[in-house]
Structure formats: structure tokens, C-alpha cells
N, C-alpha and C. Protein backbone atom coordinates (compact mmCIF):
# COMPACT_ATOMS: atom_id res chain seq x y z
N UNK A 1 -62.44 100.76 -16.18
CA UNK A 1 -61.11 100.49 -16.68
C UNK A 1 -60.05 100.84 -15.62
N UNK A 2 -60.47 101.91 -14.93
CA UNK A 2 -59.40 102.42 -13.88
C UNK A 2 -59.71 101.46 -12.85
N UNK A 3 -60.77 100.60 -12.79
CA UNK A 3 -60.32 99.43 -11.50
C UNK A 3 -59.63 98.69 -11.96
N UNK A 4 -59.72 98.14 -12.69
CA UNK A 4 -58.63 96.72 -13.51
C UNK A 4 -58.05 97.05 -13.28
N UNK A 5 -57.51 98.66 -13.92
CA UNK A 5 -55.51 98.92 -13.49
C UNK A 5 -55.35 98.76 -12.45
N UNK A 6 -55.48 99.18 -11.31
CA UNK A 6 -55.69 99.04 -10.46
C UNK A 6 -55.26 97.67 -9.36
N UNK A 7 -56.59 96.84 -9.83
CA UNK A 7 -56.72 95.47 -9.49
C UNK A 7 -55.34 94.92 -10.22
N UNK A 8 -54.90 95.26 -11.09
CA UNK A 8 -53.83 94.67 -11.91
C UNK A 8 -52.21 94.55 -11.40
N UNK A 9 -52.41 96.37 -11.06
CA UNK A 9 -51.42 96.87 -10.08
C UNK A 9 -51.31 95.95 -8.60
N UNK A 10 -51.82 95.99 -7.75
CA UNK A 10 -51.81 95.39 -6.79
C UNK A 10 -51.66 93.70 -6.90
N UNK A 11 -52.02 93.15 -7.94
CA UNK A 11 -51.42 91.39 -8.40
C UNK A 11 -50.15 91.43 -8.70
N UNK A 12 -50.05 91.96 -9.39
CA UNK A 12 -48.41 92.19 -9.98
C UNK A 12 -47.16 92.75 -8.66
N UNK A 13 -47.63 93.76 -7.65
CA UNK A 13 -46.71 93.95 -6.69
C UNK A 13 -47.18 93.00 -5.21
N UNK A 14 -47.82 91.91 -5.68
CA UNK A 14 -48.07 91.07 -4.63
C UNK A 14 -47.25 89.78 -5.02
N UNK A 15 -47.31 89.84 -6.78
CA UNK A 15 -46.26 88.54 -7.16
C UNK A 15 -44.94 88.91 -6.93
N UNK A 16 -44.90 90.54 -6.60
CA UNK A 16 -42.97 91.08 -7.03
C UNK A 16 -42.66 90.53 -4.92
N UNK A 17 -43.91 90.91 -4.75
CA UNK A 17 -43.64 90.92 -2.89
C UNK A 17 -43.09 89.45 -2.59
N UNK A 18 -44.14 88.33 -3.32
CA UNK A 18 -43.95 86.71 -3.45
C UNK A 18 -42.24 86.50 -3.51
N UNK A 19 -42.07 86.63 -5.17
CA UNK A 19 -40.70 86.20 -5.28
C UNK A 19 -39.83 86.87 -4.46
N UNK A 20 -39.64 87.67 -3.87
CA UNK A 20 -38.68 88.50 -3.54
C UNK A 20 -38.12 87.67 -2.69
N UNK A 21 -39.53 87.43 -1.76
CA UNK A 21 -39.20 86.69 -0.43
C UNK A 21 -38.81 85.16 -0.68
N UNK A 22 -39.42 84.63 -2.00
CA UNK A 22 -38.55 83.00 -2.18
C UNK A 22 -37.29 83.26 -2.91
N UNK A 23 -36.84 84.78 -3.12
CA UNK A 23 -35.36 84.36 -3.70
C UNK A 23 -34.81 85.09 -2.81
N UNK A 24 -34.78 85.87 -1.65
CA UNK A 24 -34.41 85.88 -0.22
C UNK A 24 -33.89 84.45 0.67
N UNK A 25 -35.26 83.97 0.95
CA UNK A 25 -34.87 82.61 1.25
C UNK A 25 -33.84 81.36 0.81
N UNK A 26 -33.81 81.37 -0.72
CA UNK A 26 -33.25 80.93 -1.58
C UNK A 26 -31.43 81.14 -1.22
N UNK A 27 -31.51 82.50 -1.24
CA UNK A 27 -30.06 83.17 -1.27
C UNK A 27 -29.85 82.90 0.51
N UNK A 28 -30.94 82.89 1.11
CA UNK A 28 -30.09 82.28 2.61
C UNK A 28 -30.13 81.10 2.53
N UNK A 29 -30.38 80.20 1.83
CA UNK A 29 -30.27 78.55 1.90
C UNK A 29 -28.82 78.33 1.34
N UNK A 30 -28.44 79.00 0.16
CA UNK A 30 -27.37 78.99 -0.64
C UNK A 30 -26.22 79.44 0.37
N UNK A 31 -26.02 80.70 1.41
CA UNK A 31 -25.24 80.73 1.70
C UNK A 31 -24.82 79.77 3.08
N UNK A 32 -26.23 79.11 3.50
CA UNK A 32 -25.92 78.20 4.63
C UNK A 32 -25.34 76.97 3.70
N UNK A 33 -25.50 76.56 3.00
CA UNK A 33 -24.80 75.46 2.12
C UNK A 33 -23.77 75.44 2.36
N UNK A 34 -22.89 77.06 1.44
CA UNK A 34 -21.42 77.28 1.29
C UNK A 34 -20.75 77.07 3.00
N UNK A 35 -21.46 77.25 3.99
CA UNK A 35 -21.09 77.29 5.04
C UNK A 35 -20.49 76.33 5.59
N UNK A 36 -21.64 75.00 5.49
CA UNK A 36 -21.79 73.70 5.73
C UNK A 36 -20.55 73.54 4.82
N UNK A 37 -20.32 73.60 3.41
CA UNK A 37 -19.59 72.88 2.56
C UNK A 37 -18.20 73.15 2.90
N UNK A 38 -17.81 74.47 3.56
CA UNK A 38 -16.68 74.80 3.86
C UNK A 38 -16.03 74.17 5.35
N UNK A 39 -17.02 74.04 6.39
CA UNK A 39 -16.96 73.28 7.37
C UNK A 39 -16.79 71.45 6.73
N UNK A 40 -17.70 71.10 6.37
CA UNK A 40 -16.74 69.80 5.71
C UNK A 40 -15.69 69.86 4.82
N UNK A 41 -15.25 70.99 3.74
CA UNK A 41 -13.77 70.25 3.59
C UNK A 41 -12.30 71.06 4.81
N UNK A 42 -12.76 71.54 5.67
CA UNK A 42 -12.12 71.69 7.09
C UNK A 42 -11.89 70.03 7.68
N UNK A 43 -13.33 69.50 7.65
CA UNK A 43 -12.82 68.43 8.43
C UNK A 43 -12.89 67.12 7.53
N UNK A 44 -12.69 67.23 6.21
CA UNK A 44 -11.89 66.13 5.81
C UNK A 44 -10.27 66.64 5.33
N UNK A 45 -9.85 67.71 5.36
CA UNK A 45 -8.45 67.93 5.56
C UNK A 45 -8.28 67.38 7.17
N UNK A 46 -8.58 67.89 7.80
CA UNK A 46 -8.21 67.58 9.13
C UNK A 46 -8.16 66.12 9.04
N UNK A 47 -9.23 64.96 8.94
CA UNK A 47 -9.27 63.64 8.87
C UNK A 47 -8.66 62.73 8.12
N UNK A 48 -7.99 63.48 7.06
CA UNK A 48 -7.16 63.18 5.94
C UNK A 48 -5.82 63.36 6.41
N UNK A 49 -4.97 64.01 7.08
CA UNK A 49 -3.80 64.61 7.65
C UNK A 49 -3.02 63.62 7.57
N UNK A 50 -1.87 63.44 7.23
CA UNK A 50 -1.13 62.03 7.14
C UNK A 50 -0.81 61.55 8.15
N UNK A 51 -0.62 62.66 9.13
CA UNK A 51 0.31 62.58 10.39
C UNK A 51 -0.82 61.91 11.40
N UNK A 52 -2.23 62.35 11.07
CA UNK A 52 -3.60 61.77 11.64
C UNK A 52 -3.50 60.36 11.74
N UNK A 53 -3.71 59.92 10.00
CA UNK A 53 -3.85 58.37 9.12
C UNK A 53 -2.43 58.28 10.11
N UNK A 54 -1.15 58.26 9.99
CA UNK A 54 -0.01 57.40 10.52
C UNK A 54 -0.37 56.89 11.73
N UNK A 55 -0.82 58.61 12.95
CA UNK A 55 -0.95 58.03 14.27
C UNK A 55 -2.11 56.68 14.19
N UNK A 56 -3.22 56.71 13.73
CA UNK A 56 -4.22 56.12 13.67
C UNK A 56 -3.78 54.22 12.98
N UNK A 57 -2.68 54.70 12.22
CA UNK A 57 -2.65 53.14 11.68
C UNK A 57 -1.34 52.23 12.91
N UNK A 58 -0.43 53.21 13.24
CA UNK A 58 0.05 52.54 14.76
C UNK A 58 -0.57 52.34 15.67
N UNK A 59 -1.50 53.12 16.20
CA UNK A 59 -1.76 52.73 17.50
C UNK A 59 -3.17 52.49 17.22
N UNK A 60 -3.88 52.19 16.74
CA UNK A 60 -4.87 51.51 16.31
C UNK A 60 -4.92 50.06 15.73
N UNK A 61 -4.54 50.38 14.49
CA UNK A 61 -4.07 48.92 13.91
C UNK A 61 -2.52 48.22 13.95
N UNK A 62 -2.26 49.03 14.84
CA UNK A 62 -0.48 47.91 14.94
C UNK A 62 0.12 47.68 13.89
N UNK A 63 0.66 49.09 12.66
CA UNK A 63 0.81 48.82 11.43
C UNK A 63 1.81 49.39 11.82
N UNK A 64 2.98 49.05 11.25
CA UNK A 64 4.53 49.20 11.52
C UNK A 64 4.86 49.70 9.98
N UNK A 65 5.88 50.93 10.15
CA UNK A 65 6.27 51.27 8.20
C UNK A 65 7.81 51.56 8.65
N UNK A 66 8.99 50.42 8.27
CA UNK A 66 10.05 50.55 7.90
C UNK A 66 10.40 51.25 6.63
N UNK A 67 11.36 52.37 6.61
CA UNK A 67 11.81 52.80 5.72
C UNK A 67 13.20 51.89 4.95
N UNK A 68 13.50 51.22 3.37
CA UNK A 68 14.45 50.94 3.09
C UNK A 68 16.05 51.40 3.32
N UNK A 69 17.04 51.20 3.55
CA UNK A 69 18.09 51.62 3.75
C UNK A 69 19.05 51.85 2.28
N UNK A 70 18.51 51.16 1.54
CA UNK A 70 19.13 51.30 0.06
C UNK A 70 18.38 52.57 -0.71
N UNK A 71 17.08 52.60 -0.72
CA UNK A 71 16.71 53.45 -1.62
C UNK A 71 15.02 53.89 -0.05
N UNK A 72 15.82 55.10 -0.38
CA UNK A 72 14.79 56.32 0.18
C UNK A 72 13.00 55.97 -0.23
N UNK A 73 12.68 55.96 -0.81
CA UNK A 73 11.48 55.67 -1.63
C UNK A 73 10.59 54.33 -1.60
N UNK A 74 11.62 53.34 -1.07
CA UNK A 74 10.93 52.06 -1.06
C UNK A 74 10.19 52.05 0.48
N UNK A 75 9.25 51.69 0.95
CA UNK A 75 8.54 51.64 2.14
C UNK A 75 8.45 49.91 2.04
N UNK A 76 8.09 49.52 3.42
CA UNK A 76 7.58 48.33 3.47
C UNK A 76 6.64 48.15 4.56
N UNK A 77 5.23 47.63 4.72
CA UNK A 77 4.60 48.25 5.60
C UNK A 77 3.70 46.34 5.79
N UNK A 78 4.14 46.47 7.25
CA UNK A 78 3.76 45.20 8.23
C UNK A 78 2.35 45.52 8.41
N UNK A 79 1.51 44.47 8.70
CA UNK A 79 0.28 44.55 8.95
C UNK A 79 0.07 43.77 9.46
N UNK A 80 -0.07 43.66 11.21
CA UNK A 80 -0.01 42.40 11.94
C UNK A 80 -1.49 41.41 11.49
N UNK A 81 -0.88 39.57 12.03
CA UNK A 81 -2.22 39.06 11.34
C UNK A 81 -3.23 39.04 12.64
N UNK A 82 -4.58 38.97 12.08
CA UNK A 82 -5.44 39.06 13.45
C UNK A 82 -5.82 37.65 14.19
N UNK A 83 -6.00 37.46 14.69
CA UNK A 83 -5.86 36.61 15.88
C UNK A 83 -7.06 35.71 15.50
N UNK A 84 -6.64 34.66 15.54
CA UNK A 84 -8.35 33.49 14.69
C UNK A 84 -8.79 33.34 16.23
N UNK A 85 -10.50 33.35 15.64
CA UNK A 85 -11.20 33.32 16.77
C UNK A 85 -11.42 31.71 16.96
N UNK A 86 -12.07 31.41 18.56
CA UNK A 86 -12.51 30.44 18.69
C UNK A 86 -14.18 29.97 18.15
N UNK A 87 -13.94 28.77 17.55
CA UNK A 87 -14.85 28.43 16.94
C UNK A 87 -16.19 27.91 17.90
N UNK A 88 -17.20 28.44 18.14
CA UNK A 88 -18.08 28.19 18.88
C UNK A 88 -19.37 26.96 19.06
């Protein structure tokens, strides 16, 4: 009877040894996540930035934004047309 306990003892602190180490692992996967997740919304603020999108839609796409002179609020925004290709 005193081997079973025994034998019993040693299964049981071999399963406590097991989990320990997959919820170790676990808890370092979780905090590399938060890591990653915090580094992407860094760089979709950054990519999102208006001042980003503005530079990017002038000098990229040649998008022109007049402001109204009557009312503050009205925008009007040019979008040059693109150039028809030759038909081959």
C-alpha cells in the first residue's frame, strides 16, 4: 500500500510539474501577443494620421481639397482623371 502512495505521489507532482510548464508557456505567449497587439495599434495610428492620409493623397494621388469660402465645413475635393491608356 505504501508503494502505490508513493507511485501515486510522484504521478500527481509530475502532472503539477507538466501543467505548470504549459501554463508558463501559455502566459509567455499571452504576453508576446499583448506586445505584438500594442505595436500594431502604434502603427495603425501612425498610418491613419490625417496629416499622413493628406500628405499621401497630394503627392501621391494629385488630390487637391479646396476649402468653401461661404461656409467653413463644406470641402470640395478634386480627383484628377487618369490618363486612358493606349489600346494595344
Amino acid at each position: 500500500m505504501l508503494m502505490l502512495t508513493l507511485l501515486a505521489i510522484i504521478q500527481v507532482q509530475h502532472q503539477i510539474r507538466h501543467t505548470e510548464t504549459r501554463y508558463y508557456l501559455a502566459l509567455q505567449e499571452t504576453i508576446k501577443a499583448k506586445e505584438e497587439w500594442g505595436r500594431l495599434m502604434l502603427e495603425k495610428t501612425h498610418l491613419s494620421a490625417p496629416a499622413r492620409i493628406e500628405h499621401i493623397a497630394h503627392s501621391k494621388l494629385k488630390m487637391t481639397l479646396n476649402m468653401s469660402q461661404d461656409n467653413g465645413n463644406l470641402q470640395t475635393l478634386y480627383i484628377p482623371k487618369p490618363l486612358e491608356q493606349a489600346e494595344p
